[in-house]
Structure formats: C-alpha cells, structure tokens
C-alpha atoms as a PDB file:
ATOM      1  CA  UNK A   1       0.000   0.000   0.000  1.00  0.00           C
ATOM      2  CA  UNK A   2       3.157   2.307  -0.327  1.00  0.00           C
ATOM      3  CA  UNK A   3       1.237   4.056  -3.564  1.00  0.00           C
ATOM      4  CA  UNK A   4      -1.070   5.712  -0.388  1.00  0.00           C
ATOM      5  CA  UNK A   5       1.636   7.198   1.382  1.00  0.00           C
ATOM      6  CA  UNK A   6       0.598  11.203   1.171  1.00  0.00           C
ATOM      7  CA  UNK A   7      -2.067  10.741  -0.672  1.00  0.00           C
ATOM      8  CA  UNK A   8      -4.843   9.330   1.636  1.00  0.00           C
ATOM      9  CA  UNK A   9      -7.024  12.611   1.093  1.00  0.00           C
ATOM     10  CA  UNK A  10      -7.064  12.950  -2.199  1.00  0.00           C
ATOM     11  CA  UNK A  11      -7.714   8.899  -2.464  1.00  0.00           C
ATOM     12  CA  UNK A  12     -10.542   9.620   0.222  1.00  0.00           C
ATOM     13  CA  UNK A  13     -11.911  12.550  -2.160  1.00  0.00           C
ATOM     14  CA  UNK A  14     -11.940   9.761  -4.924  1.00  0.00           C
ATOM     15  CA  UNK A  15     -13.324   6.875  -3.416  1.00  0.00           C
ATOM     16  CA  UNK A  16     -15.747   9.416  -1.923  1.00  0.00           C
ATOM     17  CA  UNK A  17     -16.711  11.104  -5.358  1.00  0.00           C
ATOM     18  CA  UNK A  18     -17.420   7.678  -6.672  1.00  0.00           C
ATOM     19  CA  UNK A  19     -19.690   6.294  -4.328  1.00  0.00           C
ATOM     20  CA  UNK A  20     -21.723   9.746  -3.953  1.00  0.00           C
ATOM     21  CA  UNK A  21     -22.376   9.308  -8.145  1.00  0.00           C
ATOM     22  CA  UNK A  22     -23.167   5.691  -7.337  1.00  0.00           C
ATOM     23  CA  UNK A  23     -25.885   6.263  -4.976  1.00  0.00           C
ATOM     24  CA  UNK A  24     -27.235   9.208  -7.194  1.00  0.00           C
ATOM     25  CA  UNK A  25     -27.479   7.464 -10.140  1.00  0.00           C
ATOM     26  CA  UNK A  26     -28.665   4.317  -8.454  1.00  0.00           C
ATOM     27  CA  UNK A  27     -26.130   2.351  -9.350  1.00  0.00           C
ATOM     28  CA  UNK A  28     -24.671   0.581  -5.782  1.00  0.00           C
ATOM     29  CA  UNK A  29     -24.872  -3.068  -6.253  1.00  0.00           C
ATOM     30  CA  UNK A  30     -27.946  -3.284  -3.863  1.00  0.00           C
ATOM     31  CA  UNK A  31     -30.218  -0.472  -3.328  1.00  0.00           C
ATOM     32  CA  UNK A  32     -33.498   0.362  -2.621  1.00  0.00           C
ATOM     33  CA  UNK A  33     -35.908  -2.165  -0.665  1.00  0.00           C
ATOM     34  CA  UNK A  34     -35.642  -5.740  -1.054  1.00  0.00           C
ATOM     35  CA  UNK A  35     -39.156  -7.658  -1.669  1.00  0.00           C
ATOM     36  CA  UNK A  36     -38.482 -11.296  -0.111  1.00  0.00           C
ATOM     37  CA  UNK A  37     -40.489 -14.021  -2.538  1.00  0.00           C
ATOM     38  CA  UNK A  38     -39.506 -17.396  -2.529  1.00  0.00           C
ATOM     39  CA  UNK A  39     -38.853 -17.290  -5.862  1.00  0.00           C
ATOM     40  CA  UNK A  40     -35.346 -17.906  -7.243  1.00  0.00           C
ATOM     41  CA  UNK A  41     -36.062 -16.635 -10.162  1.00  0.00           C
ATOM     42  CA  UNK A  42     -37.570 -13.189  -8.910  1.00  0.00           C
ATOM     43  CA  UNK A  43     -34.299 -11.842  -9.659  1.00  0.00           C
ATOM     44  CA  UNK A  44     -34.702 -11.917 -13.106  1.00  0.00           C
ATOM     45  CA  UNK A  45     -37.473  -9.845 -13.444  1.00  0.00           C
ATOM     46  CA  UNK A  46     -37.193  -7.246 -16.537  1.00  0.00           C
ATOM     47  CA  UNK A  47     -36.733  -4.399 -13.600  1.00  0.00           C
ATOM     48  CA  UNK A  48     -33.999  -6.206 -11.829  1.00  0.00           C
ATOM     49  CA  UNK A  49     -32.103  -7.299 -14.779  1.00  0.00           C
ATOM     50  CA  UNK A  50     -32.466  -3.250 -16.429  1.00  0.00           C
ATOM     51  CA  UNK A  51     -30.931  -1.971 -12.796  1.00  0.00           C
ATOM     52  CA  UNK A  52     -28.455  -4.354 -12.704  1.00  0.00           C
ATOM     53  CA  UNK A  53     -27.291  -3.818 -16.119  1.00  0.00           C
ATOM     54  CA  UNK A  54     -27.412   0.104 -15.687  1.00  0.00           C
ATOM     55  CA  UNK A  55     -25.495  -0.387 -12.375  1.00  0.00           C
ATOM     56  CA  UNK A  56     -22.878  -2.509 -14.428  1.00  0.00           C
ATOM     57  CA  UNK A  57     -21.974   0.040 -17.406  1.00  0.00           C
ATOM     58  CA  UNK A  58     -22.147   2.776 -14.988  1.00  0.00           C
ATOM     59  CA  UNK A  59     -19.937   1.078 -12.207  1.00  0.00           C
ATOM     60  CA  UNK A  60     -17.630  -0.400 -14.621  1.00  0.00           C
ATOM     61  CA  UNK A  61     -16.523   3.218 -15.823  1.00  0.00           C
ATOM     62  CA  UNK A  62     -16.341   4.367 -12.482  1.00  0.00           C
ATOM     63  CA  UNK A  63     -14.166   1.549 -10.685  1.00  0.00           C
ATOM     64  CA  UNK A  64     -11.888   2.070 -13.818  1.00  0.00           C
ATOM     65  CA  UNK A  65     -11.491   5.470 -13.062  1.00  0.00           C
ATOM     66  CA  UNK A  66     -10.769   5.160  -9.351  1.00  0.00           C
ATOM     67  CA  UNK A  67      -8.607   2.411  -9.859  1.00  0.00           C
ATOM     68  CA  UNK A  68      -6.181   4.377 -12.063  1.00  0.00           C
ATOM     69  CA  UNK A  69      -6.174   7.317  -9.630  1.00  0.00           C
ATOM     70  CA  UNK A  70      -5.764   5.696  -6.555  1.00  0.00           C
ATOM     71  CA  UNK A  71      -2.707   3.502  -8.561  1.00  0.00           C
ATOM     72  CA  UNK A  72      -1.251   6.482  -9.956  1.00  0.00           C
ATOM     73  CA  UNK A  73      -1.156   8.736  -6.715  1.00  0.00           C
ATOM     74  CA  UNK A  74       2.466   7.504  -6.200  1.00  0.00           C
ATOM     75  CA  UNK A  75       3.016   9.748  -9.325  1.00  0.00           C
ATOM     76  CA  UNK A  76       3.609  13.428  -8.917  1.00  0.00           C
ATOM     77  CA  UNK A  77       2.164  14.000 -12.711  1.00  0.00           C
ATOM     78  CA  UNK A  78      -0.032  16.793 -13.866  1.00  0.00           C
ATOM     79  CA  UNK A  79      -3.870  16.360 -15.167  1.00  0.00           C
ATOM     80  CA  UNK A  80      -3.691  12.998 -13.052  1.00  0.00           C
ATOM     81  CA  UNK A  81      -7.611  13.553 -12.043  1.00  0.00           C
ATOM     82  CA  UNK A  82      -8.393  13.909 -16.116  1.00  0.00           C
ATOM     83  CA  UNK A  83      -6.212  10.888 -17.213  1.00  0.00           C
ATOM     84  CA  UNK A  84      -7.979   8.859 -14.807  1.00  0.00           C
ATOM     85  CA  UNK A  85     -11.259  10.028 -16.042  1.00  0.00           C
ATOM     86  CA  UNK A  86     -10.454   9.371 -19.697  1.00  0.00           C
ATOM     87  CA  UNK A  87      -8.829   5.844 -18.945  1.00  0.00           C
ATOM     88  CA  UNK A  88     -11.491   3.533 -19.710  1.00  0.00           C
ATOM     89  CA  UNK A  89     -12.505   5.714 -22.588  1.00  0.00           C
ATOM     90  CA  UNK A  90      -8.829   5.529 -24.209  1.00  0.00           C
ATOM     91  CA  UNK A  91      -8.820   1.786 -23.840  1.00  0.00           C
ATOM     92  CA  UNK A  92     -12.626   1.654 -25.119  1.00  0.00           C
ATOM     93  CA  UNK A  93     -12.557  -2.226 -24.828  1.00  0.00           C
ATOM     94  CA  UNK A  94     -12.712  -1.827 -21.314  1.00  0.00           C
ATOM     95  CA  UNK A  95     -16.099  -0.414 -21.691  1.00  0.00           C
ATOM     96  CA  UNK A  96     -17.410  -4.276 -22.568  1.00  0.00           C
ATOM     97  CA  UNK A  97     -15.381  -6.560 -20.873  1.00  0.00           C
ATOM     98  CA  UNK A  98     -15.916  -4.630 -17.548  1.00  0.00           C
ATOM     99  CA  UNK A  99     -19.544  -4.390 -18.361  1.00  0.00           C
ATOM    100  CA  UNK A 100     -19.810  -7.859 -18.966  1.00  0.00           C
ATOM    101  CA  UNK A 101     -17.794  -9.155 -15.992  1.00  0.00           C
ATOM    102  CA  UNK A 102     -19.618  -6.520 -13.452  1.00  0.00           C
ATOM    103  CA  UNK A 103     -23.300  -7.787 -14.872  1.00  0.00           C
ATOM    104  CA  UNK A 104     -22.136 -11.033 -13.610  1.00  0.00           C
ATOM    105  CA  UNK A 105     -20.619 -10.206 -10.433  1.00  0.00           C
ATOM    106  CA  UNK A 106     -23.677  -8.147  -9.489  1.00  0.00           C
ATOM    107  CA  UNK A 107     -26.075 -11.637 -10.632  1.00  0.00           C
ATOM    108  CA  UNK A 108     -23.924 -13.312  -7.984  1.00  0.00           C
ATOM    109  CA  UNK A 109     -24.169 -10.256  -5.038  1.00  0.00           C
ATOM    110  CA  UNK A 110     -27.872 -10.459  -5.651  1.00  0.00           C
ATOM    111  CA  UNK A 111     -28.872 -14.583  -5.755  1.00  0.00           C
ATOM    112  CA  UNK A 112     -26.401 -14.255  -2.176  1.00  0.00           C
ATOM    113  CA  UNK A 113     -27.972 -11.307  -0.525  1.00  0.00           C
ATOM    114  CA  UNK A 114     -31.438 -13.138  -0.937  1.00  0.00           C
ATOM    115  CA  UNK A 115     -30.353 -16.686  -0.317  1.00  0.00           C
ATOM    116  CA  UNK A 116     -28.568 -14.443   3.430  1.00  0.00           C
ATOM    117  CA  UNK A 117     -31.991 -14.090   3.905  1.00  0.00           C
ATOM    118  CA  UNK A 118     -33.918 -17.418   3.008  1.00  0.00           C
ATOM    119  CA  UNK A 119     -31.090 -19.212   4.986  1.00  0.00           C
ATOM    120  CA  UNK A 120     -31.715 -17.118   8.139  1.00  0.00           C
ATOM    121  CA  UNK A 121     -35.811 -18.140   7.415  1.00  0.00           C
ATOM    122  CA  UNK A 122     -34.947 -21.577   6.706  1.00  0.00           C
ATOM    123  CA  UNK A 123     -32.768 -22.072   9.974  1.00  0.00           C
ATOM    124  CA  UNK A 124     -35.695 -20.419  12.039  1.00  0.00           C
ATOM    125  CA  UNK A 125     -38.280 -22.956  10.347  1.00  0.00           C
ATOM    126  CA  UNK A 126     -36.269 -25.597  11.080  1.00  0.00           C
ATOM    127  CA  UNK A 127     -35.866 -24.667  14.641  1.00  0.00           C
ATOM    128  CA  UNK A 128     -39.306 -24.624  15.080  1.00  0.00           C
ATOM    129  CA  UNK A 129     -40.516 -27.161  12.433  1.00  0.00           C
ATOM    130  CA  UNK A 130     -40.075 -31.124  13.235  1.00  0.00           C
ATOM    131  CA  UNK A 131     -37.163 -31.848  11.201  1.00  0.00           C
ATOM    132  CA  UNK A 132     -37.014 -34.653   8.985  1.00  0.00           C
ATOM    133  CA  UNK A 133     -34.789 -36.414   6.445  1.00  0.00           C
ATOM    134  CA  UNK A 134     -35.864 -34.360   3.146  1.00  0.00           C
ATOM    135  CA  UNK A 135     -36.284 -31.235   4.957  1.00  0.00           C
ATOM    136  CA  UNK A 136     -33.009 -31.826   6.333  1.00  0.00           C
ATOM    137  CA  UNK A 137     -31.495 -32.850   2.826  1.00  0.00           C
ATOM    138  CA  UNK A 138     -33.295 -29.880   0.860  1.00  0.00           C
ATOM    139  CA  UNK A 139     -31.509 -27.180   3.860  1.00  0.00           C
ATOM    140  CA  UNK A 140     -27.969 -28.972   2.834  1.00  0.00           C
ATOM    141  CA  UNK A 141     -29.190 -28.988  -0.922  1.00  0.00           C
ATOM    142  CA  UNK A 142     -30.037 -25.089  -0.346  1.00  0.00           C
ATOM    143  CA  UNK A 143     -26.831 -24.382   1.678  1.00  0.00           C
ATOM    144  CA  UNK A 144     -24.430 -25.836  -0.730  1.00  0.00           C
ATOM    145  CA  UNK A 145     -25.732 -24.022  -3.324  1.00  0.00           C
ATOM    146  CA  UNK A 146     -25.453 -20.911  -1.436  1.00  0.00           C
ATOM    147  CA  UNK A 147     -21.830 -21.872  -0.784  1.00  0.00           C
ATOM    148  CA  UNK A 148     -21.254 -22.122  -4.689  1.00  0.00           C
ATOM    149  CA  UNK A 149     -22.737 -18.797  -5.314  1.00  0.00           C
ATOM    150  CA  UNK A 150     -19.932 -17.446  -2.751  1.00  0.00           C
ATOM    151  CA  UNK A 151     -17.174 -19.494  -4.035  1.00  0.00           C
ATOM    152  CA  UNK A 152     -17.744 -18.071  -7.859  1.00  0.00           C
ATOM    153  CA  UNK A 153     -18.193 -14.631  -6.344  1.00  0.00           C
ATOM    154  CA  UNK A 154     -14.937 -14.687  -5.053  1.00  0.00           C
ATOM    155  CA  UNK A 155     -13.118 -16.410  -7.624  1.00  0.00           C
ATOM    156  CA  UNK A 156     -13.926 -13.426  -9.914  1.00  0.00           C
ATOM    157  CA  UNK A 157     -12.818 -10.912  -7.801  1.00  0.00           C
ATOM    158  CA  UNK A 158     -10.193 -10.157  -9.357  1.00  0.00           C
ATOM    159  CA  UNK A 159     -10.847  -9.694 -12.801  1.00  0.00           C
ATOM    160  CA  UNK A 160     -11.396  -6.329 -13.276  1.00  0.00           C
ATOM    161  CA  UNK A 161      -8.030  -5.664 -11.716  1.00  0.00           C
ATOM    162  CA  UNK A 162      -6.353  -7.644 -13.863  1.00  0.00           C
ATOM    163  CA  UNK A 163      -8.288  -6.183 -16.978  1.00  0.00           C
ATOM    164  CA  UNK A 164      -7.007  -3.186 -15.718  1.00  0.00           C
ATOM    165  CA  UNK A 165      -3.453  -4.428 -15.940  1.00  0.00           C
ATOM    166  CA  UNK A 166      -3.501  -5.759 -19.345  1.00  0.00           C
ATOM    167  CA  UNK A 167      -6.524  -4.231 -21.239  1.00  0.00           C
ATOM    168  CA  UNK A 168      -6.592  -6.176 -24.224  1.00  0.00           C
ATOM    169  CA  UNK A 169      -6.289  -9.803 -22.109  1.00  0.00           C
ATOM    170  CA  UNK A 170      -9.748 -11.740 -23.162  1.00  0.00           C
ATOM    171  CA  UNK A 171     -12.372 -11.457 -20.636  1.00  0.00           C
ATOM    172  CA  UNK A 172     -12.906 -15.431 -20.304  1.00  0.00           C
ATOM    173  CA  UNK A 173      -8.941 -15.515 -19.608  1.00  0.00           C
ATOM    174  CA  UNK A 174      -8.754 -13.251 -17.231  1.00  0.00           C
ATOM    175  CA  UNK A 175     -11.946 -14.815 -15.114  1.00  0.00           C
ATOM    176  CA  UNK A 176      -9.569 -17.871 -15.442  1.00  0.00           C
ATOM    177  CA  UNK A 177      -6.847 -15.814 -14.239  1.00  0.00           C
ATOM    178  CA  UNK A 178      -8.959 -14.908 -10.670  1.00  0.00           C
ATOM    179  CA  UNK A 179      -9.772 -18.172 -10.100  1.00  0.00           C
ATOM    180  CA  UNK A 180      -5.982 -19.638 -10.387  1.00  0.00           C
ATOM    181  CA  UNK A 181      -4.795 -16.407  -8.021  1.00  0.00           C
ATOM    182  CA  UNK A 182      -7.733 -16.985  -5.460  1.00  0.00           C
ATOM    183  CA  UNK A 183      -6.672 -20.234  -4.759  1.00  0.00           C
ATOM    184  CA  UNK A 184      -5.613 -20.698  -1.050  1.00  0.00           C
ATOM    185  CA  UNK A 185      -7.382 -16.529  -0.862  1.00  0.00           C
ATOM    186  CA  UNK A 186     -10.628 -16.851  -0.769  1.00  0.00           C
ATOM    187  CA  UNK A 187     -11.288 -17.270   2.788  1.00  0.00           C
ATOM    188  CA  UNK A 188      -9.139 -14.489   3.480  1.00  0.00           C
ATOM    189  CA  UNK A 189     -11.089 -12.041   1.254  1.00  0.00           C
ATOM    190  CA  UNK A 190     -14.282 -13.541   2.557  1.00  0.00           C
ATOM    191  CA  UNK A 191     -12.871 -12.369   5.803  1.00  0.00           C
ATOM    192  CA  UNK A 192     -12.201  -8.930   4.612  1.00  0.00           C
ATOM    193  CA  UNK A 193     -15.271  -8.620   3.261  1.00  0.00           C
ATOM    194  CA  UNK A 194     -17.312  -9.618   6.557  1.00  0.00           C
ATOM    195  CA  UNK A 195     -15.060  -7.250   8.696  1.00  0.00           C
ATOM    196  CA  UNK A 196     -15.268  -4.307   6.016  1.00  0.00           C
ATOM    197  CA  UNK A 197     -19.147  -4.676   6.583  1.00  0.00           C
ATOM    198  CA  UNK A 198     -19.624  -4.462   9.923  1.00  0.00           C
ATOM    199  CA  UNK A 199     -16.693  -1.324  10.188  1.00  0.00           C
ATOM    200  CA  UNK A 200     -19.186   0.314   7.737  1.00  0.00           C
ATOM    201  CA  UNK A 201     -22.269  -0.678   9.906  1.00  0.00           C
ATOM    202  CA  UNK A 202     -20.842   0.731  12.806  1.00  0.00           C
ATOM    203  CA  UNK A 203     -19.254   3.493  11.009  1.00  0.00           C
ATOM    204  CA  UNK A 204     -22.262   4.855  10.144  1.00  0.00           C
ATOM    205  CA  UNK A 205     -23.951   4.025  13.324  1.00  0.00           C
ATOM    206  CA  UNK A 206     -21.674   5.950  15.016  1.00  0.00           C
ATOM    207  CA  UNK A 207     -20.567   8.494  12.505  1.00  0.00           C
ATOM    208  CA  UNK A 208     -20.941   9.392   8.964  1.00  0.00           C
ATOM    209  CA  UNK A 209     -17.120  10.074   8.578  1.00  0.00           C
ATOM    210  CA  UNK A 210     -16.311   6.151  10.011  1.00  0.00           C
ATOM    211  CA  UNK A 211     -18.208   4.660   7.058  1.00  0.00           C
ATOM    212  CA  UNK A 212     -16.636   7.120   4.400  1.00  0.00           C
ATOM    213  CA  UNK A 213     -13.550   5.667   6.202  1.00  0.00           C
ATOM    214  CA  UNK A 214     -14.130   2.259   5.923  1.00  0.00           C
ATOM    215  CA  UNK A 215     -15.114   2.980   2.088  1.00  0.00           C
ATOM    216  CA  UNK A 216     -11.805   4.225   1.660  1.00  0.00           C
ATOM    217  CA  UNK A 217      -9.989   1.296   3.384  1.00  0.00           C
ATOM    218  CA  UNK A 218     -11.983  -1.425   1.748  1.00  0.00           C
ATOM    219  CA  UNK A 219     -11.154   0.308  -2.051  1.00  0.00           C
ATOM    220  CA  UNK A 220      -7.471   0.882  -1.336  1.00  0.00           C
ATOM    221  CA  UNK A 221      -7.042  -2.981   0.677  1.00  0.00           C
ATOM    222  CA  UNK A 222      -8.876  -4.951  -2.522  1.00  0.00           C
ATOM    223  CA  UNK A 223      -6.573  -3.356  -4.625  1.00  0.00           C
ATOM    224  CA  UNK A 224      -3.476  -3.800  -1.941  1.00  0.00           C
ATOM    225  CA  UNK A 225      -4.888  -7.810  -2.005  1.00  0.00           C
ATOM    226  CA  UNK A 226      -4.928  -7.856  -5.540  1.00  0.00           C
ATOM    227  CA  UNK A 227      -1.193  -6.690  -5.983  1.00  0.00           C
ATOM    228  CA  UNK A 228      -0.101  -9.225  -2.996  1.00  0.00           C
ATOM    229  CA  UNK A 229      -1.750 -12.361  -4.967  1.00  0.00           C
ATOM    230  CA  UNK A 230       0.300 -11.409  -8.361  1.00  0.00           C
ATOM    231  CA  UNK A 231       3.475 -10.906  -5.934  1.00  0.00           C
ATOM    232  CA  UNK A 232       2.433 -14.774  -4.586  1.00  0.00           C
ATOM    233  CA  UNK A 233       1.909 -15.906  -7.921  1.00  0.00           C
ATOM    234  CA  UNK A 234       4.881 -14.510  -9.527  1.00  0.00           C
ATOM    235  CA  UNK A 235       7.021 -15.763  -7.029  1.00  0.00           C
ATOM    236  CA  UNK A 236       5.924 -19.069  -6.661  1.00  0.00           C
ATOM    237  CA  UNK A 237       6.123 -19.403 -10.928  1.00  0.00           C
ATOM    238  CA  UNK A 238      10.010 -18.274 -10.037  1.00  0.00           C
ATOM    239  CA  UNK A 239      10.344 -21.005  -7.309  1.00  0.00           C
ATOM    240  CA  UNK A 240       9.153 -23.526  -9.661  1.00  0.00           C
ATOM    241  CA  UNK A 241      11.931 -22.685 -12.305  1.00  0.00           C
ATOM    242  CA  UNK A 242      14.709 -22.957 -10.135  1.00  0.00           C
END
C-alpha cells in the first residue's frame, strides 16, 4: 500500500466522489428495498435485470477510473484527475469486458444477498418445524448451493483488476486468471469482506465520517490484495523454475 503514502485525502476525495455518483445514479450493487419471494427466479425480473445492467456500465466506468487514480497517486504527474477520467474511454474495450464481468458479479451479489436471507428463514423454520430427512437434505441442498454462489463470487474478484493491468487480455482468460490467483485466498477475502461490513455498519452508526472511512480502506485494501496475490503468484512461478 506504499502508492497511499501522502495521498490518503485525495484517495478519500476519490473513493468518496465515486460512491456519492453511485448512490445518485442508483447504481450501488444493492439499493433500494428488497421484496423477499420465494422465488429464485424473482431476480430476473425485466426491472432487476435493467438496474443491474445500468449499475454494471455505470460502475464499470467508475471503478476504472478510481482504480487508475488511486494507482497512480504515487506519481507526482499533472492532469492525473483527467487521465484517470479518460482511462477507460482511451482503452474503449474496457467499456465491454468490464460491463460484462460486473453484470455477472452483481447476478452473484444479488442470488447471495437473498439466499442471506432465506437461509436465516430456513434455519428459524427448522428450529421450530419437526425436522425430517428431506427437509433436512433440501436445507444442505439449499446451503451448498449458497456456498457455490460465494465461491464463484470470489473467484472473480479479481478480474477487473487484472483487466485493468492488461486491457486487451480476453475477458474469459482473465476470469480464469482470478480463479488460479484466489486459490488458497478466498477465505481471506471472505474475511475482509465480513469485517469491512460491519466497520461500515458501525461506522455509520456511530458516525458518517467512520463509514466514508471504511469505504476508503476497503477500495485501497482490494486493490493492496490484488497486488499481494500477483506478488504470490509470480514468485511461486520463479520457485518452480529454479
């Protein structure tokens, strides 16, 4: 993280910019109020599916943008704020692949935020409920799917940070990419991600400026992770020539 050194409020009036257009526009990966139907296929409505793809073309430009900022604060250039604003636009494929890969991401975030909830429902029923074989063996049928969901959520974490990288890498090779880097990582970014939640919860519980806070942190450690796992990965591909 030595590319924060110095820089931590302009990187704060970043990260900060972007989420304030985010929730403006609409665009935060979950927003608004949640209708629970037991319905797995609720998410798919024509409404959901127009937000989410919205939220993806919007979000994609944006967490382009940041990225290059917050990576090129370490430089002491001139017009860094415009060059990061005209990155994704001067490598125009970015436009699609990020797009595409956010669409997906944001498929995942949603099937897990309502399957959170049907677990929590389905744990209470059972508590309550006589349990029996095949209630018993649709819960573990319903939980291991919900574990899959998480798995392939966090295996393509890091694509768009390695699109960012190497712009013109495919879009299907660099999802392969993320899932050979997470492994051994995921738990530890599941980790993050719990931890980063509940410092935002309380954060803005306590005060508006601990959740902009933990907004900050969570941007600059995902890309801080990111680097670390191509440091792993480049090392251990050294290790194995020798």
């Amino acid at each position: 993280m030595h590319f924060v050194y110095g820089n931590w409020l302009k990187i704060t009036g970043m990260v900060l910019l972007v989420y304030i257009i985010k929730m403006l526009l609409g665009t935060m990966p979950i927003s608004g109020t949640m209708i629970i139907r037991f319905d797995p296929l609720s998410v798919l409505t024509s409404r959901t599916l127009m937000s989410l793809l919205a939220g993806a073309l919007v979000n994609s430009i944006l967490f382009f943008i940041m990225i290059d900022y917050i990576t090129r604060s370490e430089q002491t250039m001139s017009k860094r704020f415009q060059r990061a604003c005209t990155y994704p636009f001067r490598h125009p494929q970015l436009l699609f692949k990020g797009f595409f890969v956010l669409f997906i991401t944001y498929l995942f975030i949603q099937m897990i935020s309502l399957m959170s909830i049907y677990s929590v429902l389905g744990t209470l029923f059972m508590i309550a409920a006589d349990i029996n074989v095949r209630l018993m063996m649709v819960f573990v049928a319903f939980v291991s799917l919900f574990a899959l969901f998480i798995w392939l959520f966090l295996g393509l974490s890091q694509v768009l940070y390695i699109l960012y990288d190497d712009p013109k890498k495919g879009t299907f090779r660099s999802m392969k990419e993320s899932f050979s880097i997470m492994k051994g990582h995921r738990w530890a970014l599941f980790g993050f991600f719990l931890l980063t939640g509940v410092a935002f919860i309380l954060g803005f519980v306590l005060f508006l400026i601990g959740a902009i806070v933990s907004l900050v942190i969570f941007e600059v450690a995902r890309l801080a992770f990111y680097r670390d796992l191509l440091r792993k990965k480049r090392q251990k591909e050294w290790l194995e020539k020798v």
